[in-house]
N, C-alpha and C. Protein backbone atom coordinates (compact mmCIF):
# COMPACT_ATOMS: atom_id res chain seq x y z
N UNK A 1 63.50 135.19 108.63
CA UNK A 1 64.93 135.07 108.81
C UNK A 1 65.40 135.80 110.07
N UNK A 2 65.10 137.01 110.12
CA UNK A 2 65.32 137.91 111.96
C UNK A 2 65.29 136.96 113.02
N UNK A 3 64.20 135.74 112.80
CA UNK A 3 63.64 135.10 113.94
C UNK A 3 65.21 134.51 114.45
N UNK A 4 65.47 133.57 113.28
CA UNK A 4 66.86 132.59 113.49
C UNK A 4 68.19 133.53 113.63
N UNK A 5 68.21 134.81 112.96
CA UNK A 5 69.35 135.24 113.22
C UNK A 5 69.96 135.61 114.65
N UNK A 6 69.18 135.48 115.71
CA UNK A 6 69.57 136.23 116.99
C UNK A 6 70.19 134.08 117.49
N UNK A 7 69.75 133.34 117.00
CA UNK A 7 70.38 131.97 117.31
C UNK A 7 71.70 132.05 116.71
N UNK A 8 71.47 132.01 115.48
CA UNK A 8 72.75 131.98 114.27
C UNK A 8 73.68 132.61 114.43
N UNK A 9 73.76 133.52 115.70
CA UNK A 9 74.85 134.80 115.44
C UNK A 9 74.70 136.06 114.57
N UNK A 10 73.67 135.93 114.17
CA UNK A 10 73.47 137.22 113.71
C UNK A 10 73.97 137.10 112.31
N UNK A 11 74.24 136.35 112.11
CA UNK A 11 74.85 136.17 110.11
C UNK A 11 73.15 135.10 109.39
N UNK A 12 73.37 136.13 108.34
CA UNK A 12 72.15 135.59 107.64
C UNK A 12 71.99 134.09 107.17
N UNK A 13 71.27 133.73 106.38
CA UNK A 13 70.87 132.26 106.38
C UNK A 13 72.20 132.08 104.97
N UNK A 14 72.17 133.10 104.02
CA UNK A 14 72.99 133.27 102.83
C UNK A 14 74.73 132.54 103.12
N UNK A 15 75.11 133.80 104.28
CA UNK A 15 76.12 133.85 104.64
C UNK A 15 76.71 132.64 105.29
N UNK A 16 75.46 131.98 106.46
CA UNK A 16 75.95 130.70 106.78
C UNK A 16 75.99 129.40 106.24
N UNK A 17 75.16 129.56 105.41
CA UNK A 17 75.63 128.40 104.11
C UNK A 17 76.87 128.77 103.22
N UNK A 18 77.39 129.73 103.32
CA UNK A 18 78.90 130.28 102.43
C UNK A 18 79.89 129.62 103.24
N UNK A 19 79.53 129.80 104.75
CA UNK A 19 80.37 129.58 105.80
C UNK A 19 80.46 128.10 105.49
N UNK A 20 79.34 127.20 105.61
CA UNK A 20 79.52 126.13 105.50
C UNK A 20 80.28 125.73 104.73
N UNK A 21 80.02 126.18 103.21
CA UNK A 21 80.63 125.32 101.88
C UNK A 21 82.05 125.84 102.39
N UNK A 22 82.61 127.11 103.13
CA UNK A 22 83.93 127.49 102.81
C UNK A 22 84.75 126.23 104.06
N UNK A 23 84.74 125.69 105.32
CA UNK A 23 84.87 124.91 105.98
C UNK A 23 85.04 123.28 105.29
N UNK A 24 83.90 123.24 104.27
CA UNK A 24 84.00 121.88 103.89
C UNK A 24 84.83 122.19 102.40
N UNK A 25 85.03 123.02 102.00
CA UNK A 25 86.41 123.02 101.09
C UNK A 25 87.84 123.27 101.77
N UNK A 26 87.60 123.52 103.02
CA UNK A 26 88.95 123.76 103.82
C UNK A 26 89.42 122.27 104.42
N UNK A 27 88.36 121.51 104.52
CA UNK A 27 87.86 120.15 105.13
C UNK A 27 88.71 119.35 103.84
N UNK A 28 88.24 119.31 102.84
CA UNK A 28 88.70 118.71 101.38
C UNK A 28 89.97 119.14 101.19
N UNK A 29 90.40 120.42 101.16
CA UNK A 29 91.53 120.45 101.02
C UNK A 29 93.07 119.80 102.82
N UNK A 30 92.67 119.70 103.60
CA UNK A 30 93.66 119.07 104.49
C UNK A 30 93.22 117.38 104.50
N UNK A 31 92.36 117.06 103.81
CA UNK A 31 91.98 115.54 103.46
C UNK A 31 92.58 115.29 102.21
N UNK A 32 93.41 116.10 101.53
CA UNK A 32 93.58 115.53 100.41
C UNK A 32 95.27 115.61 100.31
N UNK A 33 95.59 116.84 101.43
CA UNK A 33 96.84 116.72 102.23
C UNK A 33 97.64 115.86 102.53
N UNK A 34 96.44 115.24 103.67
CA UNK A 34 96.67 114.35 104.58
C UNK A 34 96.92 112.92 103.63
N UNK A 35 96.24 112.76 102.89
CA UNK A 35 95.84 111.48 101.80
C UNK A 35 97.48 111.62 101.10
N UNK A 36 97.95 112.67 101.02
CA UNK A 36 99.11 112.80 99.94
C UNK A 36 100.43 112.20 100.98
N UNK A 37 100.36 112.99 102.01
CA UNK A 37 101.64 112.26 103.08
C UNK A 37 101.79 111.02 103.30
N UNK A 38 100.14 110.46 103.35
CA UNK A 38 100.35 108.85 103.71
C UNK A 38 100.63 107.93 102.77
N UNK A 39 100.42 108.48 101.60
CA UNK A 39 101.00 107.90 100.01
C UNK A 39 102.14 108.02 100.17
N UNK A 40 103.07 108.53 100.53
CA UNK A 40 104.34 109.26 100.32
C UNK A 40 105.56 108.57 101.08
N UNK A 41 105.77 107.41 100.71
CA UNK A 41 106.22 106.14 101.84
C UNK A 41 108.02 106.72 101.99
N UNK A 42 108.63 107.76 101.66
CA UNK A 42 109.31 108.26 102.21
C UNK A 42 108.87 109.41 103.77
N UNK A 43 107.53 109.63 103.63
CA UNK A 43 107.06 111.05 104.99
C UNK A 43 106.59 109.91 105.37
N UNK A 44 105.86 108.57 105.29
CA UNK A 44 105.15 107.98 106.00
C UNK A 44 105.07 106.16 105.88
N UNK A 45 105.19 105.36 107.10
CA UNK A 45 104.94 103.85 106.71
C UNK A 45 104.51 103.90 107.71
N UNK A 46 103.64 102.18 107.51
CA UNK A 46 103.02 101.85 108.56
C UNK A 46 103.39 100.74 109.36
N UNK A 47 103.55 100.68 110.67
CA UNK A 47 104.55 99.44 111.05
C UNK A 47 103.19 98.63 112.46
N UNK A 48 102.58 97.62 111.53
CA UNK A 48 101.20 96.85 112.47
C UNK A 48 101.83 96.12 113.20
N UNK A 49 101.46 95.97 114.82
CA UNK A 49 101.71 95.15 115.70
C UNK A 49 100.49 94.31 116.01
N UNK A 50 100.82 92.81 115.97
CA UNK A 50 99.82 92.41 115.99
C UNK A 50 100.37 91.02 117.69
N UNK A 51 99.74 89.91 117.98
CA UNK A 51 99.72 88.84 118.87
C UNK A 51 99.89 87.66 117.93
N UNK A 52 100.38 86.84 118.00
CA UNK A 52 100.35 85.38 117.18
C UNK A 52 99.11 84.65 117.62
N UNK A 53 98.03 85.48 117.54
CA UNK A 53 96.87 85.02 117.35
C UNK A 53 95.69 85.12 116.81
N UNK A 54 95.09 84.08 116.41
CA UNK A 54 94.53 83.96 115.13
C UNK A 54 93.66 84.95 114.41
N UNK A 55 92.68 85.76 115.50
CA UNK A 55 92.09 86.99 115.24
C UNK A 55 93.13 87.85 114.95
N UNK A 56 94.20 88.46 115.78
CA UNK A 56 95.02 89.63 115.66
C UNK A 56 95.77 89.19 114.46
N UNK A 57 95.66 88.02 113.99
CA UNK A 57 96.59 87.83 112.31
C UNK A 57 96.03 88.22 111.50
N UNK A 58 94.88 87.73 111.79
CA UNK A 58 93.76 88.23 110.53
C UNK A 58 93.22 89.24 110.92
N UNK A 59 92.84 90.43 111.22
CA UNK A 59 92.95 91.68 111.25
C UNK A 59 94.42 92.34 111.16
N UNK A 60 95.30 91.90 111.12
CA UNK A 60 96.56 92.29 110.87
C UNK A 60 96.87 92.35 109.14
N UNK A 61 95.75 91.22 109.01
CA UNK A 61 96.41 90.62 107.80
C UNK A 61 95.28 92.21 106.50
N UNK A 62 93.83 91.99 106.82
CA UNK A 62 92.96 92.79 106.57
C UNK A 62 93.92 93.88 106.17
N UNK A 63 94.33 94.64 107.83
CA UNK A 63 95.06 95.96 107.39
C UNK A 63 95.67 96.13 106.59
N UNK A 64 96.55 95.04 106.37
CA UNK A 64 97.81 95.22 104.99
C UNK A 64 97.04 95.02 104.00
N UNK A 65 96.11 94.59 104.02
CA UNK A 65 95.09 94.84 102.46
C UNK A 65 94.79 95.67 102.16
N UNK A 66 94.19 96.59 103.09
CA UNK A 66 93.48 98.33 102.89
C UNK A 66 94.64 98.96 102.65
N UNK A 67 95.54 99.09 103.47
CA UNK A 67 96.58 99.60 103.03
C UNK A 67 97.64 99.62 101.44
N UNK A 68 97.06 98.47 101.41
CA UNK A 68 98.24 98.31 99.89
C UNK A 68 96.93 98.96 99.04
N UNK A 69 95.60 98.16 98.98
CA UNK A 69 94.43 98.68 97.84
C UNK A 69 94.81 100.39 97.86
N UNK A 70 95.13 100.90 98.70
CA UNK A 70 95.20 102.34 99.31
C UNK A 70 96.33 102.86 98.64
N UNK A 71 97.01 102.08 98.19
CA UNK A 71 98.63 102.36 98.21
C UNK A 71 99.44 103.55 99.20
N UNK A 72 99.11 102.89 100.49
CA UNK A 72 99.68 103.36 101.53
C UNK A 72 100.62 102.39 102.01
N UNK A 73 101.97 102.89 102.47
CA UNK A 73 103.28 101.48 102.66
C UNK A 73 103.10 101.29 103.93
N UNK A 74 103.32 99.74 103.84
CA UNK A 74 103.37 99.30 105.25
C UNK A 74 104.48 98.67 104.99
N UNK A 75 105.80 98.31 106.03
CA UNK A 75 106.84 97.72 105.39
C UNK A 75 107.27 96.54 106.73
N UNK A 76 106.77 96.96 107.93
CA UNK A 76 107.24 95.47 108.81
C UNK A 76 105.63 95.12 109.65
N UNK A 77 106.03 94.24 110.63
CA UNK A 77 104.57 93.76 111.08
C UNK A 77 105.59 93.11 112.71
N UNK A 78 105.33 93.94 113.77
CA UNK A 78 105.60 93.60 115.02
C UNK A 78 105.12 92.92 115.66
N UNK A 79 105.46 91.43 116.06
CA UNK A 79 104.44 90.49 116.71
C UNK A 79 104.94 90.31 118.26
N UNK A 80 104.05 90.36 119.07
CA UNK A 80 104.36 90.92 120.42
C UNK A 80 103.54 89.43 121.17
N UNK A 81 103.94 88.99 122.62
CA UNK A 81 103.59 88.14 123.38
C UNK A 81 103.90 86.59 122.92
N UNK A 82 104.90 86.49 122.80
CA UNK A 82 105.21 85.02 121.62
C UNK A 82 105.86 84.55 122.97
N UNK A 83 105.20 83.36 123.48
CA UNK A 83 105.48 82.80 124.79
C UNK A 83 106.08 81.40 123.97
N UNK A 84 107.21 81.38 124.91
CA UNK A 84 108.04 79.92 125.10
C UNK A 84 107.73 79.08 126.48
N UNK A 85 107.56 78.03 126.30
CA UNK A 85 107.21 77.09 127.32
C UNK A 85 108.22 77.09 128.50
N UNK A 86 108.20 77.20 129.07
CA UNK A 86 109.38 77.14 130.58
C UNK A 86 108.41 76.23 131.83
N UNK A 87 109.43 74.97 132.13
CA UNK A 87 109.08 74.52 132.90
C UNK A 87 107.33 73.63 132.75
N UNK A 88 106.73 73.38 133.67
CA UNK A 88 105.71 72.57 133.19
C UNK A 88 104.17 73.52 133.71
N UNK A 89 104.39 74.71 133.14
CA UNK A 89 103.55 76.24 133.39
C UNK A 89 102.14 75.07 131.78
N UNK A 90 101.14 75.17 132.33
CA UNK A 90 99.82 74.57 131.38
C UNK A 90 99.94 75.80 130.56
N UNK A 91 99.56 76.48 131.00
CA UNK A 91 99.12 77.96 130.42
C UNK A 91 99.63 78.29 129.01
N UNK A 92 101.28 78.50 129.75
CA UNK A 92 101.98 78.66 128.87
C UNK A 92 102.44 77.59 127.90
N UNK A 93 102.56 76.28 128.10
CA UNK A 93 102.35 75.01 126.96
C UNK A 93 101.03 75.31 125.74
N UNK A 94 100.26 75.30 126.65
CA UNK A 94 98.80 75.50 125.56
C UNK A 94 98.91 77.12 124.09
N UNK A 95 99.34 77.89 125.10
CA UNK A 95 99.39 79.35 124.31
C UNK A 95 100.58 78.94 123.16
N UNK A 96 102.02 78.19 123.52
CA UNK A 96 103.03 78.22 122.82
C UNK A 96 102.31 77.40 121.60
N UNK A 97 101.72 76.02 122.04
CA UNK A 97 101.12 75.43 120.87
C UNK A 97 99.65 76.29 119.58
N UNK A 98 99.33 76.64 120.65
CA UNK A 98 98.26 78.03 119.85
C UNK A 98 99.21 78.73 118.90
N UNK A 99 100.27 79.10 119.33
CA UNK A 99 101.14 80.37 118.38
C UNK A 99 101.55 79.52 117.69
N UNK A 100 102.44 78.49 117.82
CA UNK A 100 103.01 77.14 116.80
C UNK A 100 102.07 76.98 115.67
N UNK A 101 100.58 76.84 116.15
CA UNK A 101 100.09 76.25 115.06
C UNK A 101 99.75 77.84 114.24
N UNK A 102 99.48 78.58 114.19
CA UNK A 102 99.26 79.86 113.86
C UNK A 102 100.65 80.39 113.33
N UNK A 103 101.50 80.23 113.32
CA UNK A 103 103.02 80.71 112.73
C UNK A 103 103.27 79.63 111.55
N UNK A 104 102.74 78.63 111.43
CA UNK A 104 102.85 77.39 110.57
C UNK A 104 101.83 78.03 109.20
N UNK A 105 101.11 78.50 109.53
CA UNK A 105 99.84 78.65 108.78
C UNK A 105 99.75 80.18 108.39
N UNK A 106 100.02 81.07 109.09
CA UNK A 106 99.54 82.55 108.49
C UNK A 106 101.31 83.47 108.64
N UNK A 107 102.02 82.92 109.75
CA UNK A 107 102.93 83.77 109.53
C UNK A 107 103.84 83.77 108.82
């Protein structure tokens, strides 16, 4: 044990396994904290921003699953880049019909 103690700091092999367990009950206790605030849909909600597109729906959609199984509140869902067609822009025709058909179906 002398050998490792001049690595260890000088605290015995006893002591640093005390150390350990006392860290991972300090660990458990702000995890169980933390777990209590996010339950607590007055201290905490969750507000997902997602794209009107088809991956970001469905990972949008996922989250609000974990979240509710969790009973953690989520109460709105921010959808960001929702393009309107202007003028005879391809780009933007193609994307508007992408979100069209995707707002028909998941939103």
């Amino acid at each position: 044990m002398k050998t490792f103690s001049g690595m260890m700091g000088g605290d015995s092999f006893e002591q640093q396994f005390e150390n350990v367990f006392d860290k991972m009950e300090a660990l458990k206790t702000q995890t169980e904290r933390f777990k209590n605030i996010l339950k607590n849909e007055e201290e905490c909600t969750f507000i997902a921003v997602c794209q009107a597109e088809f991956f970001s729906v469905f990972e949008t959609e996922r989250l609000v699953q974990e979240l509710t199984m969790n009973e953690i509140d989520i109460r709105n869902i921010v959808i960001n880049m929702i393009v309107f067609p202007e003028g005879d822009c391809k780009k933007c025709s193609t994307r508007y019909k992408m979100q069209k058909k995707i707002h028909r179906s998941n939103i």
